[in-house]
N, C-alpha and C. Protein backbone atom coordinates (compact mmCIF):
# COMPACT_ATOMS: atom_id res chain seq x y z
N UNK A 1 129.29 102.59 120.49
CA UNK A 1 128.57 103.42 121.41
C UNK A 1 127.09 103.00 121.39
N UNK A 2 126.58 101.85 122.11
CA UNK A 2 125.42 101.78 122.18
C UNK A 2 124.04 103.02 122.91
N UNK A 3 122.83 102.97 122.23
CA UNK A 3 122.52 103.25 122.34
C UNK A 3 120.85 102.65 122.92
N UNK A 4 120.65 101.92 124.26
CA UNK A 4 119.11 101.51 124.55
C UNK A 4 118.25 102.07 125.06
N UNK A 5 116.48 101.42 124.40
CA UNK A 5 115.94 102.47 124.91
C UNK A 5 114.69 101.87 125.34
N UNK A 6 114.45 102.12 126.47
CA UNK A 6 113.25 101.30 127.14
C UNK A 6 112.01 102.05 127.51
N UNK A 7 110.94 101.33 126.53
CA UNK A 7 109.60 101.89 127.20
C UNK A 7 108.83 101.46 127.54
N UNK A 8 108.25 101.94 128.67
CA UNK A 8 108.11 101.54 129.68
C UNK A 8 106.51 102.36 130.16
N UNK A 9 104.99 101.19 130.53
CA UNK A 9 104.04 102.23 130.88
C UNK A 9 104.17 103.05 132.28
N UNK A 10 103.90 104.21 132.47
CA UNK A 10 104.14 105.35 133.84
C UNK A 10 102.77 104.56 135.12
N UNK A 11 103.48 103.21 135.08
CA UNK A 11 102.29 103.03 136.27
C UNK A 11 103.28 103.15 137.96
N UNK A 12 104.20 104.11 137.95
CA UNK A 12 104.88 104.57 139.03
C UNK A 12 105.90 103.47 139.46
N UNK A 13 106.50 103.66 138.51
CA UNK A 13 108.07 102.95 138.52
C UNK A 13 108.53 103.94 139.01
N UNK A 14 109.66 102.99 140.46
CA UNK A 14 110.27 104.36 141.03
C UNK A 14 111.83 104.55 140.77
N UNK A 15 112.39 105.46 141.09
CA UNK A 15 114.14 105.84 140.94
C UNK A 15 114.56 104.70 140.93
N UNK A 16 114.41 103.98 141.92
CA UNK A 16 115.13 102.98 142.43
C UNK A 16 115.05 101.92 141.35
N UNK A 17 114.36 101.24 141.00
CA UNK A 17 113.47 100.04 139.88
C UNK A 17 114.55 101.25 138.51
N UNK A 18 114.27 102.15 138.45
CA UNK A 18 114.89 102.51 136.88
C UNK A 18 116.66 102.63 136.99
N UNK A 19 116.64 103.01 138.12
CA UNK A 19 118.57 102.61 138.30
C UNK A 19 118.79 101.00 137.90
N UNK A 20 117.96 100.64 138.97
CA UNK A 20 118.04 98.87 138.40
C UNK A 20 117.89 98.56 136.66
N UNK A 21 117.52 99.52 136.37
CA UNK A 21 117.47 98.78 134.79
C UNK A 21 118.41 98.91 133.79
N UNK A 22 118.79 100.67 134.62
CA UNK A 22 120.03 101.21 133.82
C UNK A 22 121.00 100.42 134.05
N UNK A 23 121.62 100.32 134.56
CA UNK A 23 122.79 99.20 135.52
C UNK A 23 122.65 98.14 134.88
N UNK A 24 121.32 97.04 134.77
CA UNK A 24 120.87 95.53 134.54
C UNK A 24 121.67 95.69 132.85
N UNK A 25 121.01 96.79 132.30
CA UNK A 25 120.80 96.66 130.50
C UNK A 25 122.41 97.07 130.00
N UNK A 26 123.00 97.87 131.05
CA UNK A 26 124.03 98.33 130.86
C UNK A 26 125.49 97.11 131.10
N UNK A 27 125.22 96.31 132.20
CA UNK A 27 126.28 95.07 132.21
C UNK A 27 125.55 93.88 131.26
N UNK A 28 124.37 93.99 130.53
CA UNK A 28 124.27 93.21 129.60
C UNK A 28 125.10 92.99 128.21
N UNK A 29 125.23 94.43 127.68
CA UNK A 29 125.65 95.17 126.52
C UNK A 29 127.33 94.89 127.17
N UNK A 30 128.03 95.13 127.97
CA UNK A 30 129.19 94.52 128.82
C UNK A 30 129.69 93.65 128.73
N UNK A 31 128.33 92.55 129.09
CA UNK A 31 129.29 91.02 129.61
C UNK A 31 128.72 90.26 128.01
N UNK A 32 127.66 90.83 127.32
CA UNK A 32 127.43 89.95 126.08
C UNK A 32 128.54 90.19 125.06
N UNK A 33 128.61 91.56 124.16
CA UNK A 33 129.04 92.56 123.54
C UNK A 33 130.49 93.05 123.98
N UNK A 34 130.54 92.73 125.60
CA UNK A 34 132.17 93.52 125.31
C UNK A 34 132.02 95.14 125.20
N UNK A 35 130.89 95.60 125.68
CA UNK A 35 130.82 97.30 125.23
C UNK A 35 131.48 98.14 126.52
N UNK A 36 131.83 99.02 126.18
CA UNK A 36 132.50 100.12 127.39
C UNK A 36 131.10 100.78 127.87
N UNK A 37 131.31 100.71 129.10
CA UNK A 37 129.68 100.90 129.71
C UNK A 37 129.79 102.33 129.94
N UNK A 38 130.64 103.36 130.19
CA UNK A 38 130.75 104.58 130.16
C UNK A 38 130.40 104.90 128.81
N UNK A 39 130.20 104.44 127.59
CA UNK A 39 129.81 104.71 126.59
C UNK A 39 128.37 104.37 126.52
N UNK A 40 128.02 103.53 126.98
CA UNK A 40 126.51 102.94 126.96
C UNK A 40 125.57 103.64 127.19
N UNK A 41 124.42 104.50 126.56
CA UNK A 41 123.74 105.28 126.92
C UNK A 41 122.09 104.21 127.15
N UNK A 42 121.49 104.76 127.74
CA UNK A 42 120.20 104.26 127.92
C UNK A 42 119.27 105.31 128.59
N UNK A 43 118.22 105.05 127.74
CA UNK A 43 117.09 106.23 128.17
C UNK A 43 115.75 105.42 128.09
N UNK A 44 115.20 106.02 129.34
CA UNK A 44 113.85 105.21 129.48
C UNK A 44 112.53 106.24 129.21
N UNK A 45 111.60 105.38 128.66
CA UNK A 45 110.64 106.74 127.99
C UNK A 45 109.73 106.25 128.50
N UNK A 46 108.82 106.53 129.36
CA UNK A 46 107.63 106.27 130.22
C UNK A 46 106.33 106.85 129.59
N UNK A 47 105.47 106.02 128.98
CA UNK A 47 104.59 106.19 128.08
C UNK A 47 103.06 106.09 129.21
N UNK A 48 102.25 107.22 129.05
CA UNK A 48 101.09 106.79 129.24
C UNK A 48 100.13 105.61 129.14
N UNK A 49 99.17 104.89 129.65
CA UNK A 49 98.71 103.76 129.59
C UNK A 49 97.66 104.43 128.26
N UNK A 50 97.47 105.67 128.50
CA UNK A 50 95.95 105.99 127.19
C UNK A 50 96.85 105.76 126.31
N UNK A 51 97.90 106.15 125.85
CA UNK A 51 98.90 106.09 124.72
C UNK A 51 99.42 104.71 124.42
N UNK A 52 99.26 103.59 124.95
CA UNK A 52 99.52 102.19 124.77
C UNK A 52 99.20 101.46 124.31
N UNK A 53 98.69 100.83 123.40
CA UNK A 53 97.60 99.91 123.07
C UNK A 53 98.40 98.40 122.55
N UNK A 54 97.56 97.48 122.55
CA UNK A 54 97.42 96.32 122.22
C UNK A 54 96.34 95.32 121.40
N UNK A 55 96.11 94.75 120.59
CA UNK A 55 94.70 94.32 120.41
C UNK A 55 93.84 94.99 119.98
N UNK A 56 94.37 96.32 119.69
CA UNK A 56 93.48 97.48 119.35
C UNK A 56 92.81 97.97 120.18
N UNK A 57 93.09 97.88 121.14
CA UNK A 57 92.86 98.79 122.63
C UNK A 57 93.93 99.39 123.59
N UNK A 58 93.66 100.64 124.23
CA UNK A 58 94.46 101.41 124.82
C UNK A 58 94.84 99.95 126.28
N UNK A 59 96.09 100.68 126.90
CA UNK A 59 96.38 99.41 128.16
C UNK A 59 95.37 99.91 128.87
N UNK A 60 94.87 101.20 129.27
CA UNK A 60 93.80 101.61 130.17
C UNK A 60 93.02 101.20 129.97
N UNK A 61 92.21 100.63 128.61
CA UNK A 61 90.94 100.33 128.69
C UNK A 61 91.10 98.98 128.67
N UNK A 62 92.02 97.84 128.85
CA UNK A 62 92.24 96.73 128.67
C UNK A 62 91.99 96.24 130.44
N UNK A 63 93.18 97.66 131.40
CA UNK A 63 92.95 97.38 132.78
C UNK A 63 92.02 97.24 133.06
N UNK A 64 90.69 98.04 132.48
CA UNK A 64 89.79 98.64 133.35
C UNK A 64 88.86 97.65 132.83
N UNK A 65 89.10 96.76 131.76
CA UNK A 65 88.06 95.41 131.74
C UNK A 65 88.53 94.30 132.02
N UNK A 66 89.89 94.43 133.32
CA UNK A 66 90.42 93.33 133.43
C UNK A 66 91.31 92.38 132.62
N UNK A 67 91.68 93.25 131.61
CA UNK A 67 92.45 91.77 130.70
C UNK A 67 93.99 91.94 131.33
């Protein structure tokens, strides 16, 4: 019973783009693994950009100097 979990920053990913992923990650775990995709759970967690960081900087303050 897999369990994936994708996060992802909230810069307005829409329904559509996150069906696509559920579906994409879900015949991965399928056609690699052999998994029963009715078992396959996947949850996407959409994280703030202030809450993100890299480099020791938030992704917001990375956008907002261009990197």
């Amino acid at each position: 019973m897999p369990f994936i979990n994708i996060k992802i920053t909230d810069d307005n990913v829409t329904s559509e783009q996150k069906q696509q992923l559920i579906q994409g990650v879900t015949q991965v775990m399928v056609d690699v693994l052999g998994k029963n995709p009715e078992r396959t759970f996947v949850v996407i967690d959409e994280v703030n950009t202030d809450n993100w960081g890299i480099g020791g900087e938030s992704i917001t303050s990375r956008r907002q100097q261009g990197k």
